[in-house]
C-alpha atoms as a PDB file:
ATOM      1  CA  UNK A   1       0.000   0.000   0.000  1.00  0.00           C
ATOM      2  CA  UNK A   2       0.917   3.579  -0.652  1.00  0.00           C
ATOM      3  CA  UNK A   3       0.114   6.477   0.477  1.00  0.00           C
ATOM      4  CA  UNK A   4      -0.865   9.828  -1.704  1.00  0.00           C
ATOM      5  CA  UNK A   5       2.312  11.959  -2.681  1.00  0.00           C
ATOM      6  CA  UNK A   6       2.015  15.528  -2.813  1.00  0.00           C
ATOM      7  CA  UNK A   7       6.061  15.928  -4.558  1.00  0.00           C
ATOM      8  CA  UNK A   8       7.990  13.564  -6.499  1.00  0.00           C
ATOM      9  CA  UNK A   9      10.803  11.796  -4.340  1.00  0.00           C
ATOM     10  CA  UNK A  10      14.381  13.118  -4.001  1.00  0.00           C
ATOM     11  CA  UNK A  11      16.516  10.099  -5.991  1.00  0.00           C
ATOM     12  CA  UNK A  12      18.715  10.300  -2.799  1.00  0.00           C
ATOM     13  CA  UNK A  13      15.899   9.518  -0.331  1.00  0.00           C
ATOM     14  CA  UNK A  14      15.531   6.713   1.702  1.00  0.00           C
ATOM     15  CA  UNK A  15      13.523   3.931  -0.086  1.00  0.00           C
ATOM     16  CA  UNK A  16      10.752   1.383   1.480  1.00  0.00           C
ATOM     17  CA  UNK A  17      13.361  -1.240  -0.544  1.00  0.00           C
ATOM     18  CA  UNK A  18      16.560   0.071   1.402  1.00  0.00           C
ATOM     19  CA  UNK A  19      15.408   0.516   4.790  1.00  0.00           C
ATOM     20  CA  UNK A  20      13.845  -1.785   7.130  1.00  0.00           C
ATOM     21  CA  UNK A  21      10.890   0.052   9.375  1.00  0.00           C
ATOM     22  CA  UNK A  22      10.177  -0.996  13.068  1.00  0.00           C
ATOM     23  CA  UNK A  23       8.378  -0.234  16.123  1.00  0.00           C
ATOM     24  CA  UNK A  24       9.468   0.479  19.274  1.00  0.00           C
ATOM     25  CA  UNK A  25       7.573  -0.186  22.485  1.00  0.00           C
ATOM     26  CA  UNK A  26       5.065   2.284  23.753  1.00  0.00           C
ATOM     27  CA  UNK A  27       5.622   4.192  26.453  1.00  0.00           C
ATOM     28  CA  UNK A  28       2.880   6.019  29.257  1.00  0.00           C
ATOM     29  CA  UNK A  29       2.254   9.121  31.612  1.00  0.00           C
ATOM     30  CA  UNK A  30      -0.643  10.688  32.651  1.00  0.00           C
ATOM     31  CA  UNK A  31      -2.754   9.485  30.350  1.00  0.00           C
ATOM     32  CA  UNK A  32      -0.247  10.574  27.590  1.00  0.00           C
ATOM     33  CA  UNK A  33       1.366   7.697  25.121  1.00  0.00           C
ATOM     34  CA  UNK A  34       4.419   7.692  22.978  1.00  0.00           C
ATOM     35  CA  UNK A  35       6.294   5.518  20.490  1.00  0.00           C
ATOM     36  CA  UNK A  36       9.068   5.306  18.495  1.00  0.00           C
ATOM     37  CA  UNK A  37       9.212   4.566  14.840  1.00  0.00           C
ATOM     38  CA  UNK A  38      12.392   3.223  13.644  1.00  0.00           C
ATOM     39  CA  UNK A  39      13.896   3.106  10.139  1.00  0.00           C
ATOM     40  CA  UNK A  40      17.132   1.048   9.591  1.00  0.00           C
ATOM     41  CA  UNK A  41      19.521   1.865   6.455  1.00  0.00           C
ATOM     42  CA  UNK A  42      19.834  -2.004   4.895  1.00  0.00           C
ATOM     43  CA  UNK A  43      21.415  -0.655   1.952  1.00  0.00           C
ATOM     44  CA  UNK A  44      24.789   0.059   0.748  1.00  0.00           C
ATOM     45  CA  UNK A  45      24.952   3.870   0.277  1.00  0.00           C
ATOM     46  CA  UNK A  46      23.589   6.438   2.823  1.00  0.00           C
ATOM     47  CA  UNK A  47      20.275   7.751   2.429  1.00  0.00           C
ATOM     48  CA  UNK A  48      18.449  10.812   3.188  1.00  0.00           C
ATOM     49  CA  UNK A  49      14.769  11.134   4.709  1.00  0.00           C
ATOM     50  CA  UNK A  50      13.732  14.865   4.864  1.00  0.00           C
ATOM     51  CA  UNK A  51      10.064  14.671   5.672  1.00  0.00           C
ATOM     52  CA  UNK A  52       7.323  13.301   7.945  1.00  0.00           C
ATOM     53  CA  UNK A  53       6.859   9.698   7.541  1.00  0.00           C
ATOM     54  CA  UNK A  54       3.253   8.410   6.307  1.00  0.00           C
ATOM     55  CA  UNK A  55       1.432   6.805   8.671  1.00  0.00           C
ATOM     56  CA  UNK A  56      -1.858   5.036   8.749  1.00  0.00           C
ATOM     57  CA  UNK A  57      -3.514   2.781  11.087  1.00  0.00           C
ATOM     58  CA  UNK A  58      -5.873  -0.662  10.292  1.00  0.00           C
ATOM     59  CA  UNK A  59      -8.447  -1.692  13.307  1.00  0.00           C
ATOM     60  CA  UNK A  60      -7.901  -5.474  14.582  1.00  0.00           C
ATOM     61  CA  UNK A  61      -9.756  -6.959  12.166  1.00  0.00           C
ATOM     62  CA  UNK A  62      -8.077  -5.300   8.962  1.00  0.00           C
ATOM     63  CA  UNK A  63      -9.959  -2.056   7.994  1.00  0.00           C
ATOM     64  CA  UNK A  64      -8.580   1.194   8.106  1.00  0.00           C
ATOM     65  CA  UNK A  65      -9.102   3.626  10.764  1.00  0.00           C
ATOM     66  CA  UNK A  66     -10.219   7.401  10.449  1.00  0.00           C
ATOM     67  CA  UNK A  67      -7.399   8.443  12.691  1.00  0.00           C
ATOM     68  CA  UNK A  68      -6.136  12.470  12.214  1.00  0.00           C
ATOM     69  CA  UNK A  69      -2.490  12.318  11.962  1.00  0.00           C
ATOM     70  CA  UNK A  70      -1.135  16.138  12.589  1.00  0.00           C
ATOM     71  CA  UNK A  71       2.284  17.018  12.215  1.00  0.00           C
ATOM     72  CA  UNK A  72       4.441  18.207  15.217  1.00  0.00           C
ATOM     73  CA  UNK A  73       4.870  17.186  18.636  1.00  0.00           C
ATOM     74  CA  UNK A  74       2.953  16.207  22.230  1.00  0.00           C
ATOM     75  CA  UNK A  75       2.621  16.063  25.670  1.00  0.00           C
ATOM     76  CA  UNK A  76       5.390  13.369  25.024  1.00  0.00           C
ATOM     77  CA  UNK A  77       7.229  14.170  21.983  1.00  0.00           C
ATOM     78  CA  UNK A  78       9.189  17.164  20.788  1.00  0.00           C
ATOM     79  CA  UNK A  79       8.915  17.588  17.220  1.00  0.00           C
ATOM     80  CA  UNK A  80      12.456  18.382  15.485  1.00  0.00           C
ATOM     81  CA  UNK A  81      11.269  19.876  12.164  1.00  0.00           C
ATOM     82  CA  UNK A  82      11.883  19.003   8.964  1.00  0.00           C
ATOM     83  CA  UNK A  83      15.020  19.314   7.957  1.00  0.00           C
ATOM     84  CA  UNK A  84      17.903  16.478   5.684  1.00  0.00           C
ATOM     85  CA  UNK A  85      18.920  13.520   7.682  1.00  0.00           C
ATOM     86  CA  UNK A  86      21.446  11.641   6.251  1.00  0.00           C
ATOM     87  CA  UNK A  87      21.030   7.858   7.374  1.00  0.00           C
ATOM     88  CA  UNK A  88      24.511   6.016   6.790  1.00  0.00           C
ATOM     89  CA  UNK A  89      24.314   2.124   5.904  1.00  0.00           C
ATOM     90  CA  UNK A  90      23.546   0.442   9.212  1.00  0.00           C
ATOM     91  CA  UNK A  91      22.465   3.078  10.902  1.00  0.00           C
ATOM     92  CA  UNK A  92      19.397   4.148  12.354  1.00  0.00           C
ATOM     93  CA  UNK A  93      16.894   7.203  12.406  1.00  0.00           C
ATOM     94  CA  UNK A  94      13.334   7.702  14.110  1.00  0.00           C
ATOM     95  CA  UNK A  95      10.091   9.589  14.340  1.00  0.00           C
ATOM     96  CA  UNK A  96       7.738   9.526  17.182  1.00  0.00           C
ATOM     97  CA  UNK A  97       3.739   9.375  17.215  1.00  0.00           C
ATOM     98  CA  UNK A  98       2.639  11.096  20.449  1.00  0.00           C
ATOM     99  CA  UNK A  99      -1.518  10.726  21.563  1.00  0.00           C
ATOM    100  CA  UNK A 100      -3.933  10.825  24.538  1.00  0.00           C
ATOM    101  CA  UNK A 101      -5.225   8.327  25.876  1.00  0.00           C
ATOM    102  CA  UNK A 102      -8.513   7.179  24.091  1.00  0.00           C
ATOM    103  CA  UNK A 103     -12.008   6.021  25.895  1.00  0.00           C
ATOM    104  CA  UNK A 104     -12.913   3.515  23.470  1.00  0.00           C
ATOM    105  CA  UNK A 105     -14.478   0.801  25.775  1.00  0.00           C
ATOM    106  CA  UNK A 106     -15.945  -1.528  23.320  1.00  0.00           C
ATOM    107  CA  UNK A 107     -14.412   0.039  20.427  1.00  0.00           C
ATOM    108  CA  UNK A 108     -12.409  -1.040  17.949  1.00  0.00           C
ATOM    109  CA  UNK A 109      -8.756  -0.540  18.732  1.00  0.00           C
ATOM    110  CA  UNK A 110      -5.591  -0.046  16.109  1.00  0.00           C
ATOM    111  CA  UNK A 111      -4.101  -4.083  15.027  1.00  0.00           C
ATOM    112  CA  UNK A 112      -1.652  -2.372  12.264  1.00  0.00           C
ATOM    113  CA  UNK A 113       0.085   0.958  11.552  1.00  0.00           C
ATOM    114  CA  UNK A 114       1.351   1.422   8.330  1.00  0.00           C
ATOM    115  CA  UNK A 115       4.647   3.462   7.953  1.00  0.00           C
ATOM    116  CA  UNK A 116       6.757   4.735   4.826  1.00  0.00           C
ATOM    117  CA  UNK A 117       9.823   6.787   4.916  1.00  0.00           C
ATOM    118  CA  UNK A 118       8.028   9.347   3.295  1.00  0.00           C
ATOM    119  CA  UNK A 119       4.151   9.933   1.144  1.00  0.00           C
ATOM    120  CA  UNK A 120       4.550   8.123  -2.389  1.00  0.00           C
ATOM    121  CA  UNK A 121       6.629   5.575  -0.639  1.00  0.00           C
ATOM    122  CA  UNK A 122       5.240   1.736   0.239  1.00  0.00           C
ATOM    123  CA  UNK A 123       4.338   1.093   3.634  1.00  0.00           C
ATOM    124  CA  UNK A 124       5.338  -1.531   6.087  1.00  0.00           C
ATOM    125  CA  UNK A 125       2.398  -2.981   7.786  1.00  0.00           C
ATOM    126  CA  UNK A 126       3.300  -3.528  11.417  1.00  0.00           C
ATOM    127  CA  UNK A 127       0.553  -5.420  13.960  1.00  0.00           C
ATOM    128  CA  UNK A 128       0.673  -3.192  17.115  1.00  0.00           C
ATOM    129  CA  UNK A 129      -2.481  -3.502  19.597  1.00  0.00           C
ATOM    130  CA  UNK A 130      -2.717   0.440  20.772  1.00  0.00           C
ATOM    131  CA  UNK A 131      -5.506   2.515  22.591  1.00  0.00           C
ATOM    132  CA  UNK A 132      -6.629   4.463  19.277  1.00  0.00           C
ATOM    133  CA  UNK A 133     -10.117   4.288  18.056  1.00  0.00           C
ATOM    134  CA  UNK A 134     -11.455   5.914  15.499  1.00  0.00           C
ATOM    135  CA  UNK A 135     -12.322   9.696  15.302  1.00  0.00           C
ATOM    136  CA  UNK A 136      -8.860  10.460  17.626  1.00  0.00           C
ATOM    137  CA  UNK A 137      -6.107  12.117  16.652  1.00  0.00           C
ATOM    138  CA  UNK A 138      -1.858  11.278  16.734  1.00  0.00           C
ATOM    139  CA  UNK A 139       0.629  13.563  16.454  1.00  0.00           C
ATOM    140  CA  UNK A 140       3.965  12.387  14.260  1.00  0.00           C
ATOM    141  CA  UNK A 141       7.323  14.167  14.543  1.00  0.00           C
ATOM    142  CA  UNK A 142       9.737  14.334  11.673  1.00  0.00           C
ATOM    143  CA  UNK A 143      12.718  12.145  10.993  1.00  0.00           C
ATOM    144  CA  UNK A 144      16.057  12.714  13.308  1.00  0.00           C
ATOM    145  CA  UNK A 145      18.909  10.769  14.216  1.00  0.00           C
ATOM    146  CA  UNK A 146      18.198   9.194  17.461  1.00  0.00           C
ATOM    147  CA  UNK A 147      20.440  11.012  20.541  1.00  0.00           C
ATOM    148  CA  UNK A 148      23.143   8.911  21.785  1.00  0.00           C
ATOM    149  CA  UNK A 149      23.418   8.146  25.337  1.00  0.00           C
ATOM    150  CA  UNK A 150      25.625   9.605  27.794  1.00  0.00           C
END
């Protein structure tokens, strides 16, 4: 699946075929959630991702969601701006998705996001049970280099 593409794609970004996408675990406070999304350079060259990813979400059973993705940050993400971020082969960058808690006793709940590097680009469908339901709202950061520790 791909999403819609608003610009034609920069030969040097990074490519659904030369980076491997992940998850990282969720994390909680005060009714505030936040999670990592990971891309890996597989490829030989470096790459460069200059935009938001594209995200989507599917309910459990398969359908997609009417989720409102806006672009910045949260309660518990800082948004970095878009800017070029040069991945080098092996290395790793990441985005966050930062939302609210969601009521949604008996509704349906997100089974799969879908990420890309960038619109235009395929997604990778990742199963990920998270409290979203449909009609709330996640906010996505841009693309950085993840800090080092220390």
């Amino acid at each position: 699946m791909v999403g819609p593409s608003l610009q034609a794609p920069d030969p040097a970004w990074c490519r659904g075929e030369q980076v491997t996408v992940s998850l990282g675990e969720p994390d909680a406070a005060t009714g505030h959630r936040g999670m990592p999304i990971r891309v890996v350079n597989t490829g030989g060259s470096p790459c460069v991702l200059n935009s938001y990813p594209d995200v989507a979400f599917n309910d459990t059973a398969g359908w997609a969601m009417e989720v409102l993705l806006v672009r910045g940050g949260s309660f518990m993400t800082t948004d970095p701006g878009v800017r070029p971020v040069t991945v080098a082969p092996g290395a790793t960058a990441e985005a966050h998705l930062g939302w609210n808690a969601m009521a949604g006793a008996g509704d349906t709940r997100v089974g799969t996001v879908l990420v890309a590097p960038f619109s235009g680009a395929a997604r990778s469908s990742l199963a990920m049970d998270l409290d979203m339901v449909n009609g709330g709202y996640v906010a996505v950061t841009a693309w950085s280099l993840p800090k080092s520790a220390g």
